[in-house]
N, C-alpha and C. Protein backbone atom coordinates (compact mmCIF):
# COMPACT_ATOMS: atom_id res chain seq x y z
N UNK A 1 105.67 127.37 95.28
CA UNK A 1 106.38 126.27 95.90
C UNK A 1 107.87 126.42 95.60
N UNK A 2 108.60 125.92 96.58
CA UNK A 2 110.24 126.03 96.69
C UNK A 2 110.60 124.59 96.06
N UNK A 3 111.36 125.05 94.59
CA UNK A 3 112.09 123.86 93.87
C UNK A 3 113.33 123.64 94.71
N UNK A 4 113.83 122.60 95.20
CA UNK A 4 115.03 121.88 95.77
C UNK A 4 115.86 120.90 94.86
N UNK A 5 116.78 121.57 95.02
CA UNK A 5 118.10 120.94 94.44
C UNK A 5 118.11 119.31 95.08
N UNK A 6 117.85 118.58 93.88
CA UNK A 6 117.98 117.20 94.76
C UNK A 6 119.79 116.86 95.36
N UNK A 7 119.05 116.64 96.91
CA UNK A 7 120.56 116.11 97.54
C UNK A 7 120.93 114.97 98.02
N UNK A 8 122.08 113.95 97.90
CA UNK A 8 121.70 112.17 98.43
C UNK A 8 121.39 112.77 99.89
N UNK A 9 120.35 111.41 100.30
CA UNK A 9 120.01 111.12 101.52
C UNK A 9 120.70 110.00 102.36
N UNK A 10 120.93 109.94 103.57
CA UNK A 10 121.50 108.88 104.49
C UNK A 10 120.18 108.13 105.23
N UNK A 11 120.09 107.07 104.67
CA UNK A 11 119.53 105.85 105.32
C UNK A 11 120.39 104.85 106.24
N UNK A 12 119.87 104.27 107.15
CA UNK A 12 120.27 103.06 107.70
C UNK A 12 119.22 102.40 108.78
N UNK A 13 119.47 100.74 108.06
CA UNK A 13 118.81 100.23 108.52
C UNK A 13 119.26 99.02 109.16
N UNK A 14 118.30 97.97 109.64
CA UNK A 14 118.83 97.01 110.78
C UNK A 14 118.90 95.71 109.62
N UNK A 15 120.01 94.77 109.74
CA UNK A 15 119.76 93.79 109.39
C UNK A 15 120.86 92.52 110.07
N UNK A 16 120.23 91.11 109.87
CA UNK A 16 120.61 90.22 110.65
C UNK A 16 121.88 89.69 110.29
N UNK A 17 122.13 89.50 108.97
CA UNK A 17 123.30 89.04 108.09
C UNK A 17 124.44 90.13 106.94
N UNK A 18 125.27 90.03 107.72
CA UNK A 18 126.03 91.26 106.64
C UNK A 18 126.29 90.89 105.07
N UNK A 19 127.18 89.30 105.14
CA UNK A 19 127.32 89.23 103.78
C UNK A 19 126.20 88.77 103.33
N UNK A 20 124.87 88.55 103.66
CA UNK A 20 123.92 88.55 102.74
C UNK A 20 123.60 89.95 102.35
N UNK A 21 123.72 90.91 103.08
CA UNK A 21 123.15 92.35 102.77
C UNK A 21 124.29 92.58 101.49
N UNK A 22 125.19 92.35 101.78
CA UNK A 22 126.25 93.26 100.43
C UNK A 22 125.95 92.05 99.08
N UNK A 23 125.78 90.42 99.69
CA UNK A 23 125.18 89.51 98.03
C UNK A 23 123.98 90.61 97.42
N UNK A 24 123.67 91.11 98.30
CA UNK A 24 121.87 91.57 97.79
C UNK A 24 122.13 93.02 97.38
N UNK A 25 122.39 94.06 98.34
CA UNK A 25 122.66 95.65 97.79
C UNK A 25 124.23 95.52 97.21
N UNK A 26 125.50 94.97 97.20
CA UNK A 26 126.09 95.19 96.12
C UNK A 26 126.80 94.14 95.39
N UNK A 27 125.71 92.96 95.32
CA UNK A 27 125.54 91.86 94.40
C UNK A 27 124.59 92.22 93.47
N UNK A 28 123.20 91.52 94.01
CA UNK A 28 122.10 91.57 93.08
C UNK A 28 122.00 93.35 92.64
N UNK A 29 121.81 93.92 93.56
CA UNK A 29 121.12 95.75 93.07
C UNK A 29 122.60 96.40 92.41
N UNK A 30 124.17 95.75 92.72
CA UNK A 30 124.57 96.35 92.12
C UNK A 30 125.34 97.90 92.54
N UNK A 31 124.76 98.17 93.59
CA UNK A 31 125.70 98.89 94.86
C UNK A 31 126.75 99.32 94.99
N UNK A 32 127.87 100.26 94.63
CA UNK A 32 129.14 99.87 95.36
C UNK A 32 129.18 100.09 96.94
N UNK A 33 130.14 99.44 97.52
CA UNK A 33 130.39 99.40 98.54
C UNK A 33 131.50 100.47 99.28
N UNK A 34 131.31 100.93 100.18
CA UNK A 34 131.77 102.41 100.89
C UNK A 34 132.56 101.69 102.02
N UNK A 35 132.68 102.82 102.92
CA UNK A 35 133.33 102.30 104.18
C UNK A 35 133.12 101.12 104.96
N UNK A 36 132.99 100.45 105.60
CA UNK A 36 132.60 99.54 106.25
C UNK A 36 133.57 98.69 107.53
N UNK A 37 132.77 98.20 108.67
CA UNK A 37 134.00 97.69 109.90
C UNK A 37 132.72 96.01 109.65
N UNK A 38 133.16 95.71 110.86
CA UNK A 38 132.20 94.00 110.93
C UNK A 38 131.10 94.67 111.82
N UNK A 39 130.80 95.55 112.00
CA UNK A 39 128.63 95.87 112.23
C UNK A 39 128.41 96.50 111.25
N UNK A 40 129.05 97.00 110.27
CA UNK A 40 128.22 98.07 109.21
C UNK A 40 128.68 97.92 108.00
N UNK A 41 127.71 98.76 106.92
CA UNK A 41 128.79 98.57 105.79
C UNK A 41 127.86 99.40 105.04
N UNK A 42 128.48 100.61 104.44
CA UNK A 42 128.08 101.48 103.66
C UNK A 42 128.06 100.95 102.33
N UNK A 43 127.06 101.72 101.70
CA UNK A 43 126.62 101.27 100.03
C UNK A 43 126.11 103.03 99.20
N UNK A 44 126.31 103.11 97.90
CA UNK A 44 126.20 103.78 97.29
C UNK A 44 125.22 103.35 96.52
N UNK A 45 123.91 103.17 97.33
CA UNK A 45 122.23 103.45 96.33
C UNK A 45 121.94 104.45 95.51
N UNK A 46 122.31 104.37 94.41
CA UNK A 46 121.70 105.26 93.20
C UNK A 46 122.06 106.50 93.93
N UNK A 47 123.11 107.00 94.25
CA UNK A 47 123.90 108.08 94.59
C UNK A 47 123.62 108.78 95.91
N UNK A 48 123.02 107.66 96.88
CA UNK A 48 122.14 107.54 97.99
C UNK A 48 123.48 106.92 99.73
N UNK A 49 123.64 107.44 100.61
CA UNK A 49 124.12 106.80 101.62
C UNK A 49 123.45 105.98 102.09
N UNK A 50 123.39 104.82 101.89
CA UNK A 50 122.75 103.52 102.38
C UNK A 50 123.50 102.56 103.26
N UNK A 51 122.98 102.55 104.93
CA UNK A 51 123.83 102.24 105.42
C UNK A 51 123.16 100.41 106.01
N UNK A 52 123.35 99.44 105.91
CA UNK A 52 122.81 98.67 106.77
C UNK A 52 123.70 98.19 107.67
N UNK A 53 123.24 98.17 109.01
CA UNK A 53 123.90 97.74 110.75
C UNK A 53 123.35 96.48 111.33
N UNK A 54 124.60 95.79 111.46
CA UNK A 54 124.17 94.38 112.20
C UNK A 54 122.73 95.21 113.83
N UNK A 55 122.15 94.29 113.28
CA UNK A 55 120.74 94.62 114.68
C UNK A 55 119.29 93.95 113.89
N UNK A 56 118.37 94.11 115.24
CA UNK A 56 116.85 93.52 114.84
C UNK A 56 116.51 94.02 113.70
N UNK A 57 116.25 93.17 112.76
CA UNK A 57 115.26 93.46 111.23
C UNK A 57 114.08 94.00 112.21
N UNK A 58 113.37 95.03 110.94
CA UNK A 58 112.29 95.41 111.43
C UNK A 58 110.99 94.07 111.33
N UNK A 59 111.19 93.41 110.68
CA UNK A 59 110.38 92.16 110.55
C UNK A 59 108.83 92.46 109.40
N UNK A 60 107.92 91.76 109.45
CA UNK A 60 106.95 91.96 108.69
C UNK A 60 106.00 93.27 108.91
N UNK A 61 106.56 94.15 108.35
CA UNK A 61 105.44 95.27 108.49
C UNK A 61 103.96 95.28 108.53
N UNK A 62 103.37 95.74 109.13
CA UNK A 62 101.58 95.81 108.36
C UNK A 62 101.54 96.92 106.80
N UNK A 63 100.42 96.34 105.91
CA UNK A 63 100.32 97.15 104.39
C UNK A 63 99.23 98.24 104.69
N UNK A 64 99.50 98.82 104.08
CA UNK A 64 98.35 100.06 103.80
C UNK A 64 97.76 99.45 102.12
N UNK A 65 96.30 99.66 101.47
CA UNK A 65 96.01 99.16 100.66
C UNK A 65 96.46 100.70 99.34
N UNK A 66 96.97 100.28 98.68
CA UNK A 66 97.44 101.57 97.57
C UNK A 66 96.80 100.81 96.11
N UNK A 67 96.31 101.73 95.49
CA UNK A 67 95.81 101.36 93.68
C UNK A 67 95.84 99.59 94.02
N UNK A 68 94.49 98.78 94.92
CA UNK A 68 94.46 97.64 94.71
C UNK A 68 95.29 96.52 94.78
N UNK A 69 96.64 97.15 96.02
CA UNK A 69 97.91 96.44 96.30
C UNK A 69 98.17 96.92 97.54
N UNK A 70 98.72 95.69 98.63
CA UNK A 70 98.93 95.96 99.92
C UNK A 70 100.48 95.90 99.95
N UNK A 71 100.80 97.46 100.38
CA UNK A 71 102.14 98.17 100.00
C UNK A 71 102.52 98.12 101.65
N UNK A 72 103.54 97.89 101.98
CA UNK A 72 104.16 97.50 102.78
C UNK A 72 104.31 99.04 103.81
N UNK A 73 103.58 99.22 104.88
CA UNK A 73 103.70 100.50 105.62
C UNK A 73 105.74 101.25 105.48
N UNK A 74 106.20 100.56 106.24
CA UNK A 74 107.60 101.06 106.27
C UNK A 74 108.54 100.12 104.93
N UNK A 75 108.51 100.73 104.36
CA UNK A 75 109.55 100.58 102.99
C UNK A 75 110.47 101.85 102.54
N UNK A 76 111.17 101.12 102.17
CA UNK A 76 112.23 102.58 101.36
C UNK A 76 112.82 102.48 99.78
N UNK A 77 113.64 103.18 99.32
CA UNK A 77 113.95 102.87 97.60
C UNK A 77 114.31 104.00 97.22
N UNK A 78 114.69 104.02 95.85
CA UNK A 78 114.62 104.87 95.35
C UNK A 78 113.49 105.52 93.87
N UNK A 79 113.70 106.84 93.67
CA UNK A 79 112.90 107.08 92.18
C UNK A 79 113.90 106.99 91.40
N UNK A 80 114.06 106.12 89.76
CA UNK A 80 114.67 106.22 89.20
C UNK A 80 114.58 106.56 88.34
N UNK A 81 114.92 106.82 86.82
CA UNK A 81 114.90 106.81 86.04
C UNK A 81 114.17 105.85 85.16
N UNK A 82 112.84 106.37 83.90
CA UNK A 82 112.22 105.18 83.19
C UNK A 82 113.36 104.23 82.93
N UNK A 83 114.45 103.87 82.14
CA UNK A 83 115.18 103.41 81.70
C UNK A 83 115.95 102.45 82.74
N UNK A 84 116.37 102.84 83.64
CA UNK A 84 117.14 102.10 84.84
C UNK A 84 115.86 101.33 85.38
N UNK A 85 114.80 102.36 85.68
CA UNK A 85 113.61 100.77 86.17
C UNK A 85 113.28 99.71 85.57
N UNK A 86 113.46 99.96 84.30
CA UNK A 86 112.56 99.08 83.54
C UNK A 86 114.13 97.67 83.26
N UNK A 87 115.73 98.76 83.76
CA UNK A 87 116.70 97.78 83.74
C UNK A 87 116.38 96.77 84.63
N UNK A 88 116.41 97.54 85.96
CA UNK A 88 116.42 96.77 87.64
C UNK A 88 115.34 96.15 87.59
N UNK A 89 114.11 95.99 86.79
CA UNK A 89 113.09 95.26 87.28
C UNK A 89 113.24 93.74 85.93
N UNK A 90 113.79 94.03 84.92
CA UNK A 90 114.41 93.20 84.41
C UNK A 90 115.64 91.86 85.15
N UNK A 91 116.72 92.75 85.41
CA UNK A 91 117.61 91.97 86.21
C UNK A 91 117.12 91.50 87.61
N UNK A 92 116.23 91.81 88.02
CA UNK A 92 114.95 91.70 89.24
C UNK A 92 114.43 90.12 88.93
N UNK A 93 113.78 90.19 88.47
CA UNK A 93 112.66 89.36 87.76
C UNK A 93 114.05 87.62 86.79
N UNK A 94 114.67 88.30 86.27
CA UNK A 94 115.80 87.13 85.57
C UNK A 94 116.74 86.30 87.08
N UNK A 95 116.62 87.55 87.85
CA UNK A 95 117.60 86.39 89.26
C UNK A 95 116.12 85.71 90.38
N UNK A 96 114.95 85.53 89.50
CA UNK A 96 113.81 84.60 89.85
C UNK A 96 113.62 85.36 91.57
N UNK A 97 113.59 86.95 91.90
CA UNK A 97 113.20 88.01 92.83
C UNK A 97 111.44 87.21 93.10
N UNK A 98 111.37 87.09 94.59
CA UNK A 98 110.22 87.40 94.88
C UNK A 98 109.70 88.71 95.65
N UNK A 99 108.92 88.80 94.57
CA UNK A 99 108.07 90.50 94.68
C UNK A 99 107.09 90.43 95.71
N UNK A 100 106.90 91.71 96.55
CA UNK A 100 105.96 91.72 97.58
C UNK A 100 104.79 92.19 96.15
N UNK A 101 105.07 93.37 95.61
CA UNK A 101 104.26 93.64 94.51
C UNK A 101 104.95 93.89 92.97
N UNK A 102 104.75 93.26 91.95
CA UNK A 102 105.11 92.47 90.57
C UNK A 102 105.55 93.65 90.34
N UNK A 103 106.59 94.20 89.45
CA UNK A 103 106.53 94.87 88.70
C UNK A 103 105.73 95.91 87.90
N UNK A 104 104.85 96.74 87.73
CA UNK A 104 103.66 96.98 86.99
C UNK A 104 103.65 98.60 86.91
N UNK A 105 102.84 99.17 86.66
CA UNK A 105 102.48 100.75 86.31
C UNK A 105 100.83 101.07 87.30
N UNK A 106 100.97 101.68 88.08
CA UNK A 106 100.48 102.46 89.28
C UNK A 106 99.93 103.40 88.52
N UNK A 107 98.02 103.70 88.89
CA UNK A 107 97.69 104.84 88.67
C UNK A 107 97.75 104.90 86.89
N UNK A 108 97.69 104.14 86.16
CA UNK A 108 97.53 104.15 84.97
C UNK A 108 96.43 105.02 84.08
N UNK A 109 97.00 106.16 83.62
CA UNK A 109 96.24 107.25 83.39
C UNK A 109 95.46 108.28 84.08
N UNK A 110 96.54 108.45 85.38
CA UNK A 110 95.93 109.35 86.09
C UNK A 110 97.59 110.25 86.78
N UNK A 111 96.59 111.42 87.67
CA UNK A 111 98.17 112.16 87.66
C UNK A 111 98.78 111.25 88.78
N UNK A 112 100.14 111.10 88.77
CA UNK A 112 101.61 110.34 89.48
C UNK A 112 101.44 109.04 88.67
N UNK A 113 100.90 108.79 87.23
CA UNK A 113 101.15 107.33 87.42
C UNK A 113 102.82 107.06 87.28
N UNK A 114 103.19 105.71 87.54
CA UNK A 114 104.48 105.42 87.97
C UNK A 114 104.72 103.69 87.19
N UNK A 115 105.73 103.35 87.67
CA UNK A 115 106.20 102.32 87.52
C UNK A 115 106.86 102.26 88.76
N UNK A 116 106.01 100.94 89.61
CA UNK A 116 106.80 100.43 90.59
C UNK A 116 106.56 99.39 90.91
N UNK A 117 107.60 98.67 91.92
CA UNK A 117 108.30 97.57 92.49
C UNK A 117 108.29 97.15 93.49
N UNK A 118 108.01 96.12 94.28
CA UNK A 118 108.18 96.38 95.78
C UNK A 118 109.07 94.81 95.86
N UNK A 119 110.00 94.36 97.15
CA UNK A 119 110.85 93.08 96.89
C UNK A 119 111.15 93.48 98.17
N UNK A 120 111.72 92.16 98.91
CA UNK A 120 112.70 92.74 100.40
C UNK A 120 113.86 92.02 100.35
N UNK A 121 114.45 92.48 100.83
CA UNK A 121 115.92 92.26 101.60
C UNK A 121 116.11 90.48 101.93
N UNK A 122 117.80 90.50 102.24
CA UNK A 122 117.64 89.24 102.91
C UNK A 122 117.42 89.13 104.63
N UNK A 123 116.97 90.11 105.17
CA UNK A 123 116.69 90.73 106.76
C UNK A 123 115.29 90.81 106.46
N UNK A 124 114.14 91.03 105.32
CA UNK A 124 112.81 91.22 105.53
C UNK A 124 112.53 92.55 105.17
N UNK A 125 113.54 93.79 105.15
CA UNK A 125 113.07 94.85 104.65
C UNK A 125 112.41 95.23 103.48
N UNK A 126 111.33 95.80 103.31
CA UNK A 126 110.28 96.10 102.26
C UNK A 126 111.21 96.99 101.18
N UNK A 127 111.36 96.88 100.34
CA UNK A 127 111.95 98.18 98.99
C UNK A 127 110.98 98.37 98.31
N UNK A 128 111.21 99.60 97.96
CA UNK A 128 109.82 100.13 96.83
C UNK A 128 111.13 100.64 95.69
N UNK A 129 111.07 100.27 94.72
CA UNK A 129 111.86 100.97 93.07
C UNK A 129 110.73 101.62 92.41
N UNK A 130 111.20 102.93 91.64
CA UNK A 130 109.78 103.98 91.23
C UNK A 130 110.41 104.09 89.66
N UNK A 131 109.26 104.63 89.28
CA UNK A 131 110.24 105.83 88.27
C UNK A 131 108.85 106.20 87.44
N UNK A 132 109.01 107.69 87.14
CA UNK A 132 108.06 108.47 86.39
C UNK A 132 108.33 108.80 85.17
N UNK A 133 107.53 108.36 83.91
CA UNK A 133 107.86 108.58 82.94
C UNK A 133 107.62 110.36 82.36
N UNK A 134 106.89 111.01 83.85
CA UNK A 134 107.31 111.93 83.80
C UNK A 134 107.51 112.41 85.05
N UNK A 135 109.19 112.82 85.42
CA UNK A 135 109.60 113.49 86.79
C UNK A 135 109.09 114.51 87.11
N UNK A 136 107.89 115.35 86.14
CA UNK A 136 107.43 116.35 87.32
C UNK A 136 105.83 115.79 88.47
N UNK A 137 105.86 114.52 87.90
CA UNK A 137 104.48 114.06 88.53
C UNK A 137 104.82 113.62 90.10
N UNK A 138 106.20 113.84 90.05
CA UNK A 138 106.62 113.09 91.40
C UNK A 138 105.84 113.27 92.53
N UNK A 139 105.40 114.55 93.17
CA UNK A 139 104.81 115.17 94.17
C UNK A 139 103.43 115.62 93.29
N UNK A 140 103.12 115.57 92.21
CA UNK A 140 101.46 116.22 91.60
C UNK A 140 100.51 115.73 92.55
N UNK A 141 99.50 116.20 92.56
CA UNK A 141 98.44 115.72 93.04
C UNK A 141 97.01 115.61 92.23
């Protein structure tokens, strides 16, 4: 298998309210904020191009059922670091976040288990926050 140099990725997504998107990605998550005109406004996700554009939220997704939790089909996020998750799901949880799925550890004693998160947006978008207490389980099977 071909190891890849991890490289940021460019996201963008639709949402209804701008300054709620920047209270939320670079208020609450903490974000800085990039370029931006009055439809868009770039954000720096965990070293990520994150773009959200005035337009239709995707709205309530349908779940797929994962480890006994209905995980939101179209979601996005990042993998972080044990240490930064266990920050963000802290500062998560203290600004009284409602979770699509709590905080918790995925797969508990088996290969990929994880620590993850799921929460949405102020547009409805699904987020998933990860992190492996060990990064080579990322892709294991």
């Amino acid at each position: 298998m071909t190891t890849h140099a991890l490289t940021p990725f460019h996201l963008a997504v639709p949402v209804d309210d701008l300054a709620a998107a920047r209270a939320f990605y670079g208020g609450l998550l903490g974000c800085p904020e990039g370029r931006s005109s009055n439809k868009w406004v770039d954000f720096d996700l965990f070293g990520h191009q994150f773009v959200v554009h005035l337009g239709t939220p995707v709205g309530q997704p349908d779940s797929n059922g994962v480890d006994g939790d209905a995980v939101p089909s179209f979601h996005y996020g990042c993998v972080l670091d044990w240490g930064d998750w266990q920050k963000l799901a802290t500062k998560l949880e203290a600004a009284n976040t409602v979770f699509v799925i709590k905080p918790k550890i995925r797969f508990k004693g088996e290969v990929g288990e994880q620590a993850t998160m799921f929460f949405r947006d102020p547009a409805g978008n699904a987020l998933e926050f990860k992190a492996f207490k060990d990064p080579s389980q990322l892709f294991a099977k």
